[in-house]
Protein backbone atom coordinates (compact mmCIF):
# COMPACT_ATOMS: atom_id res chain seq x y z
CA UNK A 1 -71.10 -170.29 -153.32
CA UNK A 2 -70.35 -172.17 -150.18
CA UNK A 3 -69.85 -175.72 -150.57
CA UNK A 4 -72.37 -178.59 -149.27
CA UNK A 5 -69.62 -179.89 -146.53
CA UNK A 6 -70.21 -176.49 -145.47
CA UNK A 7 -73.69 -176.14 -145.52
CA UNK A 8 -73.98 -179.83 -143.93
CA UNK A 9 -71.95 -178.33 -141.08
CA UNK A 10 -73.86 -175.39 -140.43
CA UNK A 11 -77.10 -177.51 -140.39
CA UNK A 12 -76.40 -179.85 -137.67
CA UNK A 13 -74.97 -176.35 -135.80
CA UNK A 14 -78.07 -174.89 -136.02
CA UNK A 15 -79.59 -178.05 -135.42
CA UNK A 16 -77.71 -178.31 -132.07
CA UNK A 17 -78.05 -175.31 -130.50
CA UNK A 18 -82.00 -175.71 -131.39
CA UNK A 19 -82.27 -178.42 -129.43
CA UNK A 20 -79.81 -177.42 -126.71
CA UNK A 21 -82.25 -174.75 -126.21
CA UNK A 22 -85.43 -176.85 -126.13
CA UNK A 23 -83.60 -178.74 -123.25
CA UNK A 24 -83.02 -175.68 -121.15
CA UNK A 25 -86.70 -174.73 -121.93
CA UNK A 26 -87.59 -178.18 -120.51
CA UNK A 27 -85.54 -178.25 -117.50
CA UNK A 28 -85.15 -174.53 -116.81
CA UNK A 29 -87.68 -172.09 -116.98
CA UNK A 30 -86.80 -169.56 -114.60
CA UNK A 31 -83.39 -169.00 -114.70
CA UNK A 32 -81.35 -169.34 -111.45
CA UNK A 33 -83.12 -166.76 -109.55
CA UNK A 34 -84.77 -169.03 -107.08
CA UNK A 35 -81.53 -170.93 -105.42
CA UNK A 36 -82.03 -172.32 -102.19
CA UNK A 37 -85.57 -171.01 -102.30
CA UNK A 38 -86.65 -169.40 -99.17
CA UNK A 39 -84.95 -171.68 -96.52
CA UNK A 40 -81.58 -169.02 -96.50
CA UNK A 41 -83.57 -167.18 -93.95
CA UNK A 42 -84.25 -170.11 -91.60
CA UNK A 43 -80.54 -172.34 -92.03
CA UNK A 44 -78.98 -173.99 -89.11
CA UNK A 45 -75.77 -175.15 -89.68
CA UNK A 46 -74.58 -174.85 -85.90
CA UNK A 47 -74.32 -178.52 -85.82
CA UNK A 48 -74.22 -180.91 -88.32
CA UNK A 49 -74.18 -185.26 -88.09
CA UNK A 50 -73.71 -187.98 -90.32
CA UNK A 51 -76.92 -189.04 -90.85
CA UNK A 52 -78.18 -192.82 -91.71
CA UNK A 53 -81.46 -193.47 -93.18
CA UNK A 54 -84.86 -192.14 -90.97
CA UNK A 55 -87.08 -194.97 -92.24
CA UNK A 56 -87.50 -198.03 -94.10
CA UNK A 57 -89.56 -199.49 -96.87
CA UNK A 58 -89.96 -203.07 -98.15
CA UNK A 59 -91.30 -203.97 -101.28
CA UNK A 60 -91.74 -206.91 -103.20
CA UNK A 61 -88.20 -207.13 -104.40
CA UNK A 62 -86.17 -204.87 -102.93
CA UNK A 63 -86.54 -202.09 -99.83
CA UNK A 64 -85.91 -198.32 -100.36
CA UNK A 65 -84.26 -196.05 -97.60
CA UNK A 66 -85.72 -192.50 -96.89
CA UNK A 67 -83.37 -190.04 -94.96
CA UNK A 68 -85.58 -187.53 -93.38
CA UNK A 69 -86.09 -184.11 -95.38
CA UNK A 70 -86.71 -182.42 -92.32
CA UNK A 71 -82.96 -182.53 -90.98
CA UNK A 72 -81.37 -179.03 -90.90
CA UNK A 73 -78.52 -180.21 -94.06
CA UNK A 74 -81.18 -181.40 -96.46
CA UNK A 75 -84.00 -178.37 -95.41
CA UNK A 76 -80.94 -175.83 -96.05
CA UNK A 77 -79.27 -177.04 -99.00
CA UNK A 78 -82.82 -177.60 -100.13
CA UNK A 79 -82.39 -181.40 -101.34
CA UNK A 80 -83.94 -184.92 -100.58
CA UNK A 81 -82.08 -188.20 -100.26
CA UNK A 82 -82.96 -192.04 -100.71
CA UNK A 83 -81.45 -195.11 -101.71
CA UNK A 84 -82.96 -198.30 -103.64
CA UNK A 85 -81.82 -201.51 -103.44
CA UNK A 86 -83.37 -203.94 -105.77
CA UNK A 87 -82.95 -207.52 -105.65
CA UNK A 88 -82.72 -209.97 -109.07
CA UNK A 89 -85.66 -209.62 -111.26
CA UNK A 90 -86.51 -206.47 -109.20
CA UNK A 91 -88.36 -203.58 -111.62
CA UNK A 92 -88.33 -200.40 -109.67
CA UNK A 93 -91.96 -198.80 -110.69
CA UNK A 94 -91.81 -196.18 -113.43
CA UNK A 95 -92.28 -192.81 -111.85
CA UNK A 96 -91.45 -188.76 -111.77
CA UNK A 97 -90.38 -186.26 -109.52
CA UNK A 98 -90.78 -182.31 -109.20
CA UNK A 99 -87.07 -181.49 -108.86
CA UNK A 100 -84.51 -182.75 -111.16
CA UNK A 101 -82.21 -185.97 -109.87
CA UNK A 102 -79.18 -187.69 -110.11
CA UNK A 103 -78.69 -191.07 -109.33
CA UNK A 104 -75.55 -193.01 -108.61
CA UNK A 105 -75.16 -196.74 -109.28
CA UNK A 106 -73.19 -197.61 -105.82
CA UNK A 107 -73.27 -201.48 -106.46
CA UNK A 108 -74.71 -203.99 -109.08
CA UNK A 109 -75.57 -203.56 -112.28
CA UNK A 110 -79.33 -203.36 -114.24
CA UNK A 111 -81.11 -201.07 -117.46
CA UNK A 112 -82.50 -197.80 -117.04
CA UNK A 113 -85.10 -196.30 -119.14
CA UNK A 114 -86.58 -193.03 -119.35
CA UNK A 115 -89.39 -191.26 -120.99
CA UNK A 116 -88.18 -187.93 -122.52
CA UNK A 117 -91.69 -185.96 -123.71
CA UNK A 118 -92.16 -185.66 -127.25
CA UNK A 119 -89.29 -188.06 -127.98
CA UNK A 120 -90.33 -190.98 -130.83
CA UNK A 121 -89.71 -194.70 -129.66
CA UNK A 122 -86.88 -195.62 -131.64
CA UNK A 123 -86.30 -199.02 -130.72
CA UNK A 124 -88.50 -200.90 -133.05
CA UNK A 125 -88.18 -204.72 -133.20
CA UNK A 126 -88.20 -207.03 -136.09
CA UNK A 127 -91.65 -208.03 -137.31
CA UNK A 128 -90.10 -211.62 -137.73
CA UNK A 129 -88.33 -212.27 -134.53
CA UNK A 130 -91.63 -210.65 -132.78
CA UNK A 131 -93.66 -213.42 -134.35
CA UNK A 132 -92.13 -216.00 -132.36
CA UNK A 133 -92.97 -214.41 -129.44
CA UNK A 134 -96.38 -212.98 -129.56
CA UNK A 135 -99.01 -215.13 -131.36
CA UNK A 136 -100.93 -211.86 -133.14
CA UNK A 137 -99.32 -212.04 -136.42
CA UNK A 138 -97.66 -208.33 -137.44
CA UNK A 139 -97.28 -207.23 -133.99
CA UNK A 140 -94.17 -204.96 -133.97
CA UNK A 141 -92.81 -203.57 -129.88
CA UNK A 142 -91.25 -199.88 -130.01
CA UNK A 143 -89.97 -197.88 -127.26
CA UNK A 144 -87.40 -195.29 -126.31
CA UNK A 145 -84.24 -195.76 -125.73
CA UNK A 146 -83.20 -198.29 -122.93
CA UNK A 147 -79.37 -197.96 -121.19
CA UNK A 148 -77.40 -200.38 -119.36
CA UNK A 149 -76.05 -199.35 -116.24
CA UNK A 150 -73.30 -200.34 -113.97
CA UNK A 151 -71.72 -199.24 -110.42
CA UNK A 152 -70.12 -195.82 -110.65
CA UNK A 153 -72.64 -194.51 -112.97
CA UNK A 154 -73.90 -191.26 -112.92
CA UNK A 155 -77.47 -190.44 -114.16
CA UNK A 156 -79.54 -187.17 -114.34
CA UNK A 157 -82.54 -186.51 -114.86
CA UNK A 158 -84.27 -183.62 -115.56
CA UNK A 159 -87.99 -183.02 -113.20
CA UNK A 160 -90.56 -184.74 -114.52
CA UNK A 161 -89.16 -187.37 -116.75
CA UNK A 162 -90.49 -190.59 -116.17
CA UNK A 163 -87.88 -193.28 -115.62
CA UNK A 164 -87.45 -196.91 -114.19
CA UNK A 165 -84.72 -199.18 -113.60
CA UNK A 166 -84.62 -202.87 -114.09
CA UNK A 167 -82.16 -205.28 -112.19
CA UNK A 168 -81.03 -208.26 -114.48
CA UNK A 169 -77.99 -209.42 -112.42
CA UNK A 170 -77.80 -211.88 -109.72
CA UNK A 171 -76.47 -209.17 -107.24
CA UNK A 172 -78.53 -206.51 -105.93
CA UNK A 173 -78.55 -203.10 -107.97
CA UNK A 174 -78.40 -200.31 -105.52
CA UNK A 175 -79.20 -196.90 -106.58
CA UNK A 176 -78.45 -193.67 -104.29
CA UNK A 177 -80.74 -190.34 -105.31
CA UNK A 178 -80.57 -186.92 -104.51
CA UNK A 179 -82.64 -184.36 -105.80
CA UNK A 180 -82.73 -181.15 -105.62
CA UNK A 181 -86.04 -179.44 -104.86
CA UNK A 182 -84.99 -176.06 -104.55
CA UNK A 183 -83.43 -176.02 -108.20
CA UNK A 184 -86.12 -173.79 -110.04
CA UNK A 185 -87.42 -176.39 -112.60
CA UNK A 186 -89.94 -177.25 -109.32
CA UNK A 187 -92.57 -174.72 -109.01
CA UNK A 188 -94.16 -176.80 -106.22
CA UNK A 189 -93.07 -175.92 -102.60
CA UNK A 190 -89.75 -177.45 -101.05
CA UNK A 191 -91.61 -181.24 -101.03
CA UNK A 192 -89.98 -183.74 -102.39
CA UNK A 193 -92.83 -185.35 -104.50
CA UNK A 194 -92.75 -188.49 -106.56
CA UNK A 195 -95.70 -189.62 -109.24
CA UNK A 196 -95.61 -193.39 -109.89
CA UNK A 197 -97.42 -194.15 -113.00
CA UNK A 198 -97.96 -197.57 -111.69
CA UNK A 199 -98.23 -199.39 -108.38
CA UNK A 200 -99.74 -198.50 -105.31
CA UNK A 201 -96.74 -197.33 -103.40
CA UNK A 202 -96.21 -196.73 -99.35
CA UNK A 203 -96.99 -192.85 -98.44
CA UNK A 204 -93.95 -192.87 -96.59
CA UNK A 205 -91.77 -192.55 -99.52
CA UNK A 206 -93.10 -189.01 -100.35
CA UNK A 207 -91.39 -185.83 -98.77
CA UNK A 208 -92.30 -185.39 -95.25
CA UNK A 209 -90.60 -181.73 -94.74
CA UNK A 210 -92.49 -179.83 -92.22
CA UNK A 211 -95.29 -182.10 -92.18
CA UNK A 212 -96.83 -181.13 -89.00
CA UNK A 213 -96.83 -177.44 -90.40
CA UNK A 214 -100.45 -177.51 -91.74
CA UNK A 215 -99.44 -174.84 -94.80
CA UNK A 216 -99.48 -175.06 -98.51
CA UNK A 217 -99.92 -178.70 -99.92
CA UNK A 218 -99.46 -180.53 -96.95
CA UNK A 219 -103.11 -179.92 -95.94
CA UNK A 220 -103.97 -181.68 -98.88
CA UNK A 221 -101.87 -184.55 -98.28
CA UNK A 222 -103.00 -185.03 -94.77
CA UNK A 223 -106.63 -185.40 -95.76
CA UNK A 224 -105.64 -187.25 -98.85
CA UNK A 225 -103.61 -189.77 -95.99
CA UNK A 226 -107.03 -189.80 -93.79
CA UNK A 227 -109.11 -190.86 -96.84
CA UNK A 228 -106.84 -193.90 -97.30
CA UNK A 229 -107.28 -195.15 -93.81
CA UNK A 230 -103.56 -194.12 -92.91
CA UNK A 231 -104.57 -195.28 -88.87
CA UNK A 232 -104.72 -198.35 -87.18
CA UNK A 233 -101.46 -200.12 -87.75
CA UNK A 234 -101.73 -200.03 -91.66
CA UNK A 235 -99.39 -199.74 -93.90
CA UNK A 236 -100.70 -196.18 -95.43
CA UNK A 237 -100.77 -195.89 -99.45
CA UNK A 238 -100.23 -193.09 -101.56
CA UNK A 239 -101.44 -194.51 -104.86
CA UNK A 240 -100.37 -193.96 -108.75
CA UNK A 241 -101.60 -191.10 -110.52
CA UNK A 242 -104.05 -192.76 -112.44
CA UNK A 243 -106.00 -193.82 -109.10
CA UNK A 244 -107.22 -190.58 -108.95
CA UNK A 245 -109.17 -190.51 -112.76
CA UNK A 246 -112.24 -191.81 -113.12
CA UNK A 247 -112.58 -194.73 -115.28
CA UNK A 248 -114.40 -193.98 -118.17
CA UNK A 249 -112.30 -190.92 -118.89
CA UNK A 250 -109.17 -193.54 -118.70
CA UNK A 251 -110.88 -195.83 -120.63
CA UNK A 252 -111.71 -193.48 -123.65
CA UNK A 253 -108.16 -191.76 -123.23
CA UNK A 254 -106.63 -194.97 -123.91
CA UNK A 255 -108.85 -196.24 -125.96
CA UNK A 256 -109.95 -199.81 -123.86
CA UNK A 257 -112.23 -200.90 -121.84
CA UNK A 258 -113.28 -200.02 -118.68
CA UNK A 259 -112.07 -202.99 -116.73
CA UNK A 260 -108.41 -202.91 -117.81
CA UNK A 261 -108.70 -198.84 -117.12
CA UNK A 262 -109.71 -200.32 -113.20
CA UNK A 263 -106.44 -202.53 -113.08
CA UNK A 264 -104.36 -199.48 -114.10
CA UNK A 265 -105.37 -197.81 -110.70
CA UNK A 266 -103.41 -201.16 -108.74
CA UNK A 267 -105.48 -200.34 -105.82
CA UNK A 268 -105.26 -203.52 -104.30
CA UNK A 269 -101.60 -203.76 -104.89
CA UNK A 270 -99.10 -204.74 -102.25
CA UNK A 271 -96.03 -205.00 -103.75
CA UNK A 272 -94.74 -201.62 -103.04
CA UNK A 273 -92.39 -200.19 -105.54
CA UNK A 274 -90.19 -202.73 -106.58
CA UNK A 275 -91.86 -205.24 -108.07
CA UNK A 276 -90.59 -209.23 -109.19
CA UNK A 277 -90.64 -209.77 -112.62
CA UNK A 278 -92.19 -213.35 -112.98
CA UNK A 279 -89.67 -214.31 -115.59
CA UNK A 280 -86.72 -212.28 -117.12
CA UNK A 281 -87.90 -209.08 -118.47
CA UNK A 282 -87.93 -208.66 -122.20
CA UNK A 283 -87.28 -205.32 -124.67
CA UNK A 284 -85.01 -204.37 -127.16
CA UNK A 285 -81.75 -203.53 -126.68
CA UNK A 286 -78.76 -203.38 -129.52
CA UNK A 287 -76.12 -206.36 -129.31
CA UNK A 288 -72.44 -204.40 -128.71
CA UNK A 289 -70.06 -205.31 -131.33
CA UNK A 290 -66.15 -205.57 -130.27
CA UNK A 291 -65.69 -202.44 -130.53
CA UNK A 292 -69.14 -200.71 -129.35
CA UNK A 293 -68.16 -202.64 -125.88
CA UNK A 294 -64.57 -201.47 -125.53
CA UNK A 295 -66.05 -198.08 -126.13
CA UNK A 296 -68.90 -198.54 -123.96
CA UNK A 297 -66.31 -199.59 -121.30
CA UNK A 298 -63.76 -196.86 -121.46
CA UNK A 299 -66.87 -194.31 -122.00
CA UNK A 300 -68.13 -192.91 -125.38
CA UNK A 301 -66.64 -189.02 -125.98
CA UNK A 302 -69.33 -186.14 -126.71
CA UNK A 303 -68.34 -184.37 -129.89
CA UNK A 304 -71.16 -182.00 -129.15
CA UNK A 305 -73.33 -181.91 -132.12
CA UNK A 306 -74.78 -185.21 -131.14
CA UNK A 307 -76.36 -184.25 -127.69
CA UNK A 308 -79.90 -183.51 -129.25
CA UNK A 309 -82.79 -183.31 -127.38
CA UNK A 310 -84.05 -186.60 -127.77
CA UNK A 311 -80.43 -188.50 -127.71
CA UNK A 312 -78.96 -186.81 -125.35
CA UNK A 313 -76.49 -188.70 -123.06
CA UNK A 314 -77.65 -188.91 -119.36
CA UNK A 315 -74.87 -190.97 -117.85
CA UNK A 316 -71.13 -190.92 -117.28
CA UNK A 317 -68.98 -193.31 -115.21
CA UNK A 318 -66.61 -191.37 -112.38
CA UNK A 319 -65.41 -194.99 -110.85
CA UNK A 320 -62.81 -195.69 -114.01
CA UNK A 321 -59.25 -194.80 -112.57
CA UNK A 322 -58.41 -193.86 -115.83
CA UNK A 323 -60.64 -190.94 -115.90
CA UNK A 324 -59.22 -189.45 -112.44
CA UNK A 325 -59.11 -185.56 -112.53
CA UNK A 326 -56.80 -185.59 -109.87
CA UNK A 327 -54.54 -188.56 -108.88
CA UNK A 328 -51.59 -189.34 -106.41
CA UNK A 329 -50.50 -192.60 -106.16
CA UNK A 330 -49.78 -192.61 -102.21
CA UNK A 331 -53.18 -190.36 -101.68
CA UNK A 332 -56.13 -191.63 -103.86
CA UNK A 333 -57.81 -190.34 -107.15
CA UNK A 334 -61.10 -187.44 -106.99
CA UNK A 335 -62.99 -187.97 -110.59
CA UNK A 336 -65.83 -185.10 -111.12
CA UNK A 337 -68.77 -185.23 -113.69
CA UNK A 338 -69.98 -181.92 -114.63
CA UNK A 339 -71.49 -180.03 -117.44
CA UNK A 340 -68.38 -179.99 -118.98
CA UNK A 341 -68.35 -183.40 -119.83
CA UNK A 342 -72.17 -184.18 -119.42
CA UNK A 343 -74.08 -181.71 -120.97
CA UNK A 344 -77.23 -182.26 -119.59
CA UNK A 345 -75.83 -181.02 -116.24
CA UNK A 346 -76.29 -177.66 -117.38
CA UNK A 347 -79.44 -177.90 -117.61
CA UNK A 348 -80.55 -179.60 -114.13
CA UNK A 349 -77.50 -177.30 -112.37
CA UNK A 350 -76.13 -180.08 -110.64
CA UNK A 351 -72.95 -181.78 -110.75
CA UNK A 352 -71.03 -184.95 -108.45
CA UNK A 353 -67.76 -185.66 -107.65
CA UNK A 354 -65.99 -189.76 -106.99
CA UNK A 355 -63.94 -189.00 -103.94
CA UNK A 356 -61.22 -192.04 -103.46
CA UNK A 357 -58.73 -191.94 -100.18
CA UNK A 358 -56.09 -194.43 -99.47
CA UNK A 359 -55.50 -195.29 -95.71
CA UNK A 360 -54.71 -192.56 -93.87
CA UNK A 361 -54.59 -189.99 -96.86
CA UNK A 362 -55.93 -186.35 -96.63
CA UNK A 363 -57.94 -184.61 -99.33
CA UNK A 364 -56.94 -180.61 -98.58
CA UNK A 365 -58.35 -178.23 -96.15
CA UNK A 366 -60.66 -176.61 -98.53
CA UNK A 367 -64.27 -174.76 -99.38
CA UNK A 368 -67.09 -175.26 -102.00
CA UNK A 369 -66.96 -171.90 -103.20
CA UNK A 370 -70.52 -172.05 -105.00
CA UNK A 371 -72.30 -175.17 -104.51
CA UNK A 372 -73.31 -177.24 -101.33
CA UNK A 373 -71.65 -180.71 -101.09
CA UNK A 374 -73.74 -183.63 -100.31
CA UNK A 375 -71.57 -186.56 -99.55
CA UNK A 376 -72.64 -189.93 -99.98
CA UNK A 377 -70.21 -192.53 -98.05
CA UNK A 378 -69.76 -195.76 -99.97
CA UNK A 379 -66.78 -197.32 -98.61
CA UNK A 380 -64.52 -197.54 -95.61
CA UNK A 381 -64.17 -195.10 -92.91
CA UNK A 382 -62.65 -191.85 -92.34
CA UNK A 383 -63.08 -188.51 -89.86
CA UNK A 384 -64.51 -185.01 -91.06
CA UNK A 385 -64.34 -181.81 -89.61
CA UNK A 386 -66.60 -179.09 -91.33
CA UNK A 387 -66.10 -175.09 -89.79
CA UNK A 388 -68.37 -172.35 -90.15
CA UNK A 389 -67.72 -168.53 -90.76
CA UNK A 390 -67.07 -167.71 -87.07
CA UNK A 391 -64.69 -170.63 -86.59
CA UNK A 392 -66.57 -172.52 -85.14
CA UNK A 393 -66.82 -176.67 -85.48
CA UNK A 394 -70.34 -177.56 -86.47
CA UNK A 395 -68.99 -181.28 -87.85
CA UNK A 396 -66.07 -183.05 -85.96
CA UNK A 397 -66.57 -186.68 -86.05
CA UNK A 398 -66.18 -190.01 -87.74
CA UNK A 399 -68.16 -191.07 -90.74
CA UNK A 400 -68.40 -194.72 -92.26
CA UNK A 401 -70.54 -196.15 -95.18
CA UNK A 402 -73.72 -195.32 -96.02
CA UNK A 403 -73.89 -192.40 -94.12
CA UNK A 404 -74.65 -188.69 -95.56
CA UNK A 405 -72.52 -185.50 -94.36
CA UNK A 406 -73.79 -181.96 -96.04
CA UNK A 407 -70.49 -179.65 -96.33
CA UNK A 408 -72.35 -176.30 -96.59
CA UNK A 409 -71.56 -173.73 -99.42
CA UNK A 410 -68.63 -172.03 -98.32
CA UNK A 411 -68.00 -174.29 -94.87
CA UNK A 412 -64.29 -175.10 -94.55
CA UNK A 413 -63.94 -179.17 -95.17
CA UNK A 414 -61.15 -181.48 -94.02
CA UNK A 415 -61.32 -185.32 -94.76
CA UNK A 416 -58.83 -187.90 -93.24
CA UNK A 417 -59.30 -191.94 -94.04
CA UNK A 418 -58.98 -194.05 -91.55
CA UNK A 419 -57.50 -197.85 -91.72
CA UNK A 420 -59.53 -199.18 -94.83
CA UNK A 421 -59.27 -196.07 -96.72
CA UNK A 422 -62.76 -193.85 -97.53
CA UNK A 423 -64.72 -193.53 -100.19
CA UNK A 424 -67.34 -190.92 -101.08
CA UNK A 425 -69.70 -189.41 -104.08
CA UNK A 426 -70.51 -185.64 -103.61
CA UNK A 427 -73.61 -184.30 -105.17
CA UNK A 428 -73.40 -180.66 -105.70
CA UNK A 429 -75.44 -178.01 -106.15
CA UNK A 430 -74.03 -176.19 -109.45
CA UNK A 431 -73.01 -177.81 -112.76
CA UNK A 432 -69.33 -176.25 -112.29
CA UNK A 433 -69.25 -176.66 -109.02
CA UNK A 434 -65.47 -175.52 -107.50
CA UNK A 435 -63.22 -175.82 -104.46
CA UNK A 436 -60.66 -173.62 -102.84
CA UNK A 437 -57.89 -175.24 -101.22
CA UNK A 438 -56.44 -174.00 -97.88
CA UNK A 439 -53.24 -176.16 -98.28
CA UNK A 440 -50.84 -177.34 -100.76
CA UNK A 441 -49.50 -176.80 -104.42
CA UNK A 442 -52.53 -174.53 -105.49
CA UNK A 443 -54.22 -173.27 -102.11
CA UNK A 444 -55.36 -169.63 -101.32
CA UNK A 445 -51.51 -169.57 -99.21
CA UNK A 446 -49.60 -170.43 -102.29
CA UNK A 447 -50.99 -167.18 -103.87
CA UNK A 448 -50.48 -165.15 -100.95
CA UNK A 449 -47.44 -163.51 -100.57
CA UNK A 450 -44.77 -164.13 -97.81
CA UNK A 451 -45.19 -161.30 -95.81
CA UNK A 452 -49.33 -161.11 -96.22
CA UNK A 453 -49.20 -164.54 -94.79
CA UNK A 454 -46.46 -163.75 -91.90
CA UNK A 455 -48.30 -160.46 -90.68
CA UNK A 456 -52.00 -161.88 -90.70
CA UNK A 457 -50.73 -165.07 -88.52
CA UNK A 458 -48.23 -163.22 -86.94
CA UNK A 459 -45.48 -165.29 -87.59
CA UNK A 460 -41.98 -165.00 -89.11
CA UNK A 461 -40.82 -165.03 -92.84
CA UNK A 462 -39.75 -168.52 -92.57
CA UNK A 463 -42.33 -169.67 -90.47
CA UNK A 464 -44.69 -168.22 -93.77
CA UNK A 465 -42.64 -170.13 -95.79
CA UNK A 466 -42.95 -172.90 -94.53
CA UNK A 467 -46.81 -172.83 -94.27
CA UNK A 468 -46.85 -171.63 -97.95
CA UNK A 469 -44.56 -174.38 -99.39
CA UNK A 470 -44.45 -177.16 -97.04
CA UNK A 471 -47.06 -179.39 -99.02
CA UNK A 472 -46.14 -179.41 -102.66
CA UNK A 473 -49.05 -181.93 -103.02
CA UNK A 474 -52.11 -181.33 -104.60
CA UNK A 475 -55.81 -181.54 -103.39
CA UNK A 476 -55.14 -185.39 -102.41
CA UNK A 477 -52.34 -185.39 -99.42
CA UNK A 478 -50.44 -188.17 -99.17
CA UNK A 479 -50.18 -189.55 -94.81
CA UNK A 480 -47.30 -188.66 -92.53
CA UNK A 481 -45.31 -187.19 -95.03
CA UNK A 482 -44.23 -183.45 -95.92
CA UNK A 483 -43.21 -182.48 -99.39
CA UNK A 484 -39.36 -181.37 -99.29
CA UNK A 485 -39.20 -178.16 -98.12
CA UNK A 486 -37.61 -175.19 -100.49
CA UNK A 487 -35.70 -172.50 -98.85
């Protein structure tokens, strides 16, 4: 008879892999037949540019940066960009998307919440301490959980979650998004789309690819836009979700009455989508002990059994040195979050990589051998070249912060820092994404043999050895040096 450790075991495996597989239902239900959508047929890559934001949006406490979805690297590698920065007090409006996200904390710090569906609110506060806050008597708040964030986090999200971020500091908490809208958990077209369950946000912050098309949804939009009064100098408005119900059905849905169902719609609302808080917000949120904060600092393993549906993590830090895949002390450090060590990634097929280079330093020659590479710049300066299957440059310049550079799946990729160093987070298209080198300790020469590598260059034996074991570094190249050549 088996024991009950053993039984106890086998539960929470079960258990696991149940709820594993309710996640992938969520966040998956096509499999991965549908990457890149239909855009293969119509990529340019010929020439690519660093791009800066298109266009500009100011809200109440914050603005939000749009780069435009229409630019060949985000229409091929099927993916939409922005970037929030919200001031103190600033609560960036709860909302969803159709494509699944990631979001990287590039400065500041703040709380994040999200609404998984189905999920029980398991923050429940004290009846006693709630008293002396809200005069009904008995009141008790509950919600899901709520996560404190901080700069070099990584978040995901899987499409249509409902999230919102909250920024408590007294420096501004700015947030960089990608998302990927040809991943198959949107069955919309290639739009980048985002629902705001409150507010009455700017239309400009909805995906604007191939707008002047006239196919598919877009005709919708457009008439939606002319409805609004989009002409004439005025700031156009795209509206939440609930704008669009009528009131009584809101009212009896929610059970109120039929004037607070009107103030749900926020149709006279100007703030935009980060709103002030009038005073400091308030929900629950544990106290860290000691030793919850030294773990919450150096990062929390996954044992694996854990990651349920409802608890799963959505966050890991790449900026800690300490958890550097890939470190030279005279090049820089490369830190990668994947599937590996964030489950959820498997799920939304996405992954990102911390990309650190010390002045002057070299990451290797190399290509993303299944997975575009969206690079995000966040510090210093630097030069990129990026080469296409016929040899050709279609990237040759400098880039510097805040800037986006798309290294195409299977494009050759060389970065160089320039006097400050260069910093970078790549968002990539595949939850294991990988890399083959060109140069150094494990490149595509080191497993060639001598005399494959002196016939195809047309060189001699010790010229071929010298390109195969000239650079004993690896991935990060340390500047104006050469490894010690071995006869």
């Amino acid at each position: 008879m088996a024991s009950v450790p053993s039984l106890v075991s086998l539960c929470l495996l079960v258990l696991s892999h149940a709820c594993s597989a309710q996640l992938e239902q969520v966040t998956s239900q096509h499999g991965w037949t549908r990457v890149r959508g239909e855009q293969r047929r119509e990529c340019q890559f010929s020439r690519l540019s660093a791009r800066e934001p298109d266009r500009r949006l100011t809200s109440e406490a914050g603005v939000t940066d749009v780069w435009d979805e229409n630019d060949d690297q985000f229409r091929c590698a099927g993916a939409a960009a922005l970037r929030h920065t919200i001031e103190e007090r600033g609560l960036l409006l709860p909302a969803y998307t159709n494509a699944p996200k990631l979001v990287y904390v590039d400065q500041g710090q703040g709380y994040h919440g999200a609404a998984i569906p189905g999920c029980a609110e398991t923050f429940q506060s004290q009846e006693e301490s709630q008293q002396q806050q809200d005069p009904r008597q008995g009141f008790r708040d509950q919600h899901q959980k709520i996560r404190k964030v901080r700069e070099g986090d990584v978040i995901a999200l899987p499409a249509g979650v409902a999230d919102w971020f909250y920024n408590d500091a007294q420096t501004p908490l700015v947030l960089v998004q990608i998302m990927d809208t040809s991943n198959p958990a949107n069955q919309l077209d290639n739009n980048f789309r985002k629902f705001f369950l409150a507010g009455n946000p700017q239309q400009q912050i909805q995906g604007q690819r191939g707008q002047f098309s006239g196919q598919g949804f877009q005709r919708g939009e457009s008439q939606s836009q002319s409805r609004r009064g989009g002409s004439g100098g005025q700031e156009q408005r795209s509206g939440n979700i609930f704008q669009g119900f009528d009131e009584q059905f809101l009212a009896e849905a929610f059970n109120v009455d039929t004037d607070l169902a009107r103030r749900m719609k926020n149709e006279n609302d100007n703030r935009g989508v980060i709103v002030r808080v009038e005073d400091r917000l308030q929900f629950l949120t544990p106290e860290f002990s000691e030793e919850e904060r030294s773990e919450y600092q150096r990062g929390r393993p996954a044992n694996g059994v854990e990651e349920t549906f409802c608890s799963a993590r959505l966050k890991q830090n790449i900026n800690d040195p300490s958890r550097a895949d890939v470190y030279n002390p005279r090049a820089g450090r490369i830190t990668s979050v994947n599937s590996h060590n964030l489950p959820i990634l498997r799920s939304l097929r996405l992954s990102a990589q911390k990309g650190h280079l010390y002045q002057n330093a070299i990451m290797a020659p190399h290509w993303n051998m299944n997975a575009h590479s969206i690079c995000y710049f966040t510090r210093g300066t630097g030069r990129v070249q990026i080469v296409d299957e016929n040899g050709r440059s279609v990237f040759d310049g400098e880039v510097r912060e805040g800037q986006i550079l798309t290294a195409p799946h299977n494009f050759a990729v060389v970065k160089r820092a320039g006097g400050e160093g260069l910093e970078w987070v790549a968002f990539k298209t595949n939850d294991q994404a990988k890399i083959s080198q060109l140069a150094g300790r494990v490149s595509s020469m080191r497993a060639f043999p001598e005399e494959v590598i002196a016939n195809s260059f047309q060189v001699s034996r010790e010229e071929a050895r010298r390109l195969k074991f000239n650079r004993d570094e690896v991935t990060l190249f340390s500047p104006g040096s050469r490894s010690q050549y071995r006869a």
